[in-house]
Protein backbone atom coordinates (compact mmCIF):
# COMPACT_ATOMS: atom_id res chain seq x y z
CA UNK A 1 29.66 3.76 -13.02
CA UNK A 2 31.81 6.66 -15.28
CA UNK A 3 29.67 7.07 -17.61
CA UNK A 4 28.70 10.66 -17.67
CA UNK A 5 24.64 10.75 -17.67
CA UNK A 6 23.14 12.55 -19.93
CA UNK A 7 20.23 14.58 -19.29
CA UNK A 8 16.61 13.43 -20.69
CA UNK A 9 15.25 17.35 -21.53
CA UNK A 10 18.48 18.67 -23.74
CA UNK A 11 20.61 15.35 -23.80
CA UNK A 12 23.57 17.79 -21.82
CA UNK A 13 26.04 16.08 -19.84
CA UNK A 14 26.63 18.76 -17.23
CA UNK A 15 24.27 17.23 -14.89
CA UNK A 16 24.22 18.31 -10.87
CA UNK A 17 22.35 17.41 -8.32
CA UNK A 18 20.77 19.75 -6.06
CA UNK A 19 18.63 19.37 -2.77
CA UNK A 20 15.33 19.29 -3.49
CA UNK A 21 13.04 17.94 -0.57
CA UNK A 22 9.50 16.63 -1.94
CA UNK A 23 7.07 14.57 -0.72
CA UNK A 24 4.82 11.88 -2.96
CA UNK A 25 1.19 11.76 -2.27
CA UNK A 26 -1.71 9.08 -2.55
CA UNK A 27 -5.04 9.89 -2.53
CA UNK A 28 -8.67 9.15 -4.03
CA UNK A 29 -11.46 11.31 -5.21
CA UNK A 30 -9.55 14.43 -7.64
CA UNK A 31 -7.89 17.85 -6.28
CA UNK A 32 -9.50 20.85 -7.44
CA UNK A 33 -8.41 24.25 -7.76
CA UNK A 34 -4.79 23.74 -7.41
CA UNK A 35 -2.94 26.71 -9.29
CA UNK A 36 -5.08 28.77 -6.18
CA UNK A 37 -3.45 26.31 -3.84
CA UNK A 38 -0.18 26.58 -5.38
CA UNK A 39 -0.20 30.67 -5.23
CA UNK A 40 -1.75 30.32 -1.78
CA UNK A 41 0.60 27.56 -0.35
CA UNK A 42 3.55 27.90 -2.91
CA UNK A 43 2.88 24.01 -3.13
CA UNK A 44 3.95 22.89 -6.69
CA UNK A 45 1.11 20.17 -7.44
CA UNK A 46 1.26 17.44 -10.30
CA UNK A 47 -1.52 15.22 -10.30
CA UNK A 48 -0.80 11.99 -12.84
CA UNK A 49 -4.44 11.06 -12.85
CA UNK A 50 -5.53 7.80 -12.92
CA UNK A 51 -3.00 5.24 -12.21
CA UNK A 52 -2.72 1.48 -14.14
CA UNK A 53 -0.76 0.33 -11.08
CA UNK A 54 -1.19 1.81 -7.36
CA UNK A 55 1.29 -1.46 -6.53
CA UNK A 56 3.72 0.06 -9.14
CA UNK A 57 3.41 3.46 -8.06
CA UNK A 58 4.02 3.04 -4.27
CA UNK A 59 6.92 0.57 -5.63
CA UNK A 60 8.38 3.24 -7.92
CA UNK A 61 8.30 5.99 -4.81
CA UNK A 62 9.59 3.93 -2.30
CA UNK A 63 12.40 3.15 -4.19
CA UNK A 64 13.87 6.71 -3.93
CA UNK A 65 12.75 7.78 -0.51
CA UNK A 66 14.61 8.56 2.05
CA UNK A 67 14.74 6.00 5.31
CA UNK A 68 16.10 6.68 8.42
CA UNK A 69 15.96 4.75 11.52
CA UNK A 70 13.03 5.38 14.22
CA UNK A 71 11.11 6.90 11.27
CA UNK A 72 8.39 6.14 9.06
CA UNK A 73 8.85 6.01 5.08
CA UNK A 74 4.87 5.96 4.81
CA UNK A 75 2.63 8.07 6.89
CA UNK A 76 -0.83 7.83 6.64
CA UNK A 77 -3.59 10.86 7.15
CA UNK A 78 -7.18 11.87 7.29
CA UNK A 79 -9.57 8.84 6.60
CA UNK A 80 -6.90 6.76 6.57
CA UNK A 81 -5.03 7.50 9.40
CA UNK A 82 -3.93 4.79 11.85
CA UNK A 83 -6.32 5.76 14.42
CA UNK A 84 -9.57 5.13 12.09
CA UNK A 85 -8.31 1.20 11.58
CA UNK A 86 -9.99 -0.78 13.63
CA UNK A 87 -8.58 -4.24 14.03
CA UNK A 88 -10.38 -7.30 16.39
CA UNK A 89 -8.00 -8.62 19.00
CA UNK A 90 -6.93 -12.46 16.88
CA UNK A 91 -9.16 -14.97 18.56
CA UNK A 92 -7.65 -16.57 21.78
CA UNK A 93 -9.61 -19.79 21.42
CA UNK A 94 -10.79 -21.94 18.37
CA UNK A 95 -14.47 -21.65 19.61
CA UNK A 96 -13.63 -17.51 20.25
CA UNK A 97 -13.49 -17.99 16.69
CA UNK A 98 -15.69 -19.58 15.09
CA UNK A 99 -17.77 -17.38 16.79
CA UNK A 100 -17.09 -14.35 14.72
CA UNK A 101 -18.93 -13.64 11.44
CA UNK A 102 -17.35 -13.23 7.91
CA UNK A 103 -16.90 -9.52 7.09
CA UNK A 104 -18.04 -10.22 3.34
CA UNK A 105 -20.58 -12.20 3.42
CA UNK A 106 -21.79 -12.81 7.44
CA UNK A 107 -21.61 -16.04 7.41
CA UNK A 108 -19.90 -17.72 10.24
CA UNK A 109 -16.36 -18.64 10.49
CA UNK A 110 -14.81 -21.98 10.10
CA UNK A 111 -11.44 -23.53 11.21
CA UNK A 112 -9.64 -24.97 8.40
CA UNK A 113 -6.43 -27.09 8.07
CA UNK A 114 -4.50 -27.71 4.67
CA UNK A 115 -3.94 -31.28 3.36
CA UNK A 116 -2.45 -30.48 -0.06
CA UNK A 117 0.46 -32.02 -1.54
CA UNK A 118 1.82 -28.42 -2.82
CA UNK A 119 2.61 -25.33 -0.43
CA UNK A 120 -0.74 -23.48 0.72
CA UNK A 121 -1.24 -20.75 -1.04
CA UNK A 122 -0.48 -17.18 0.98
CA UNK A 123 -2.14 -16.06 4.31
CA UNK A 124 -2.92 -12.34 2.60
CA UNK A 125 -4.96 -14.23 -0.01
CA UNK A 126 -9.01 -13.64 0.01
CA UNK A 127 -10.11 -15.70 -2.47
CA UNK A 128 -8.47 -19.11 -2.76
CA UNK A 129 -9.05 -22.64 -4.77
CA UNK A 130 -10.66 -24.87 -1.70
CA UNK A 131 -8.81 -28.14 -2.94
CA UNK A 132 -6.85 -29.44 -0.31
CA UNK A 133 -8.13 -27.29 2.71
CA UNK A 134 -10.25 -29.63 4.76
CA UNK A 135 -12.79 -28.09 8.05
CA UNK A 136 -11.42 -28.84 11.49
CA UNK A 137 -14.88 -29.15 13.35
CA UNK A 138 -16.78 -31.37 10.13
């Protein structure tokens, strides 16, 4: 595009970019006391409170980041660092699973198969409408 840009603050056109590394950050819970971080760290904080969207947020921030190959866009720390996940091996056998319990609400697990006449709805989903989806075992 030629268009010059102009800029949002003073509606100028002399516009120039300028390095400027910065990093996003997503927490919970609220940061405290950070004009003495900021004078401690030099760390220039802005904390937009309470998002509508965290979806929209990540969206919006990964859509100017940086990616390079053999590195991560996303890194995640403290509490939620990779090495407090804890993931079960996937079942290696039908009855392997239907031995496990329901995280929710404890109750057992049962195989399922779909039988719809429209596409299943998504794996990711947790909550889903049961018409169509038939039990393996009875």
């Amino acid at each position: 595009c030629l268009k010059k840009n102009k800029c949002t603050d003073c509606a100028g056109t002399d516009i120039v970019w300028y390095w400027s590394p910065h990093f996003h950050l997503f927490g919970f819970g609220w940061i405290t006391n950070t004009k003495k971080i900021s004078e401690k760290y030099g760390w220039v904080i802005k904390n937009h409170g309470v998002r509508d969207s965290i979806g929209g947020t990540a969206f919006y921030q990964l859509t100017h980041c940086g990616i390079h190959n053999g590195k991560q866009a996303v890194t995640w720390f403290g509490i939620l660092h990779y090495s407090k996940m804890k993931i079960d091996p996937p079942p290696k056998t039908d009855a392997e699973f239907e031995s496990r319990e329901c995280r929710l609400c404890g109750d057992r697990l049962r195989l399922v198969r779909y039988h719809g006449s429209k596409p299943p709805p998504l794996e990711e989903s947790n909550i889903i409408d049961s018409t169509g989806w038939a039990y393996v075992n009875g």
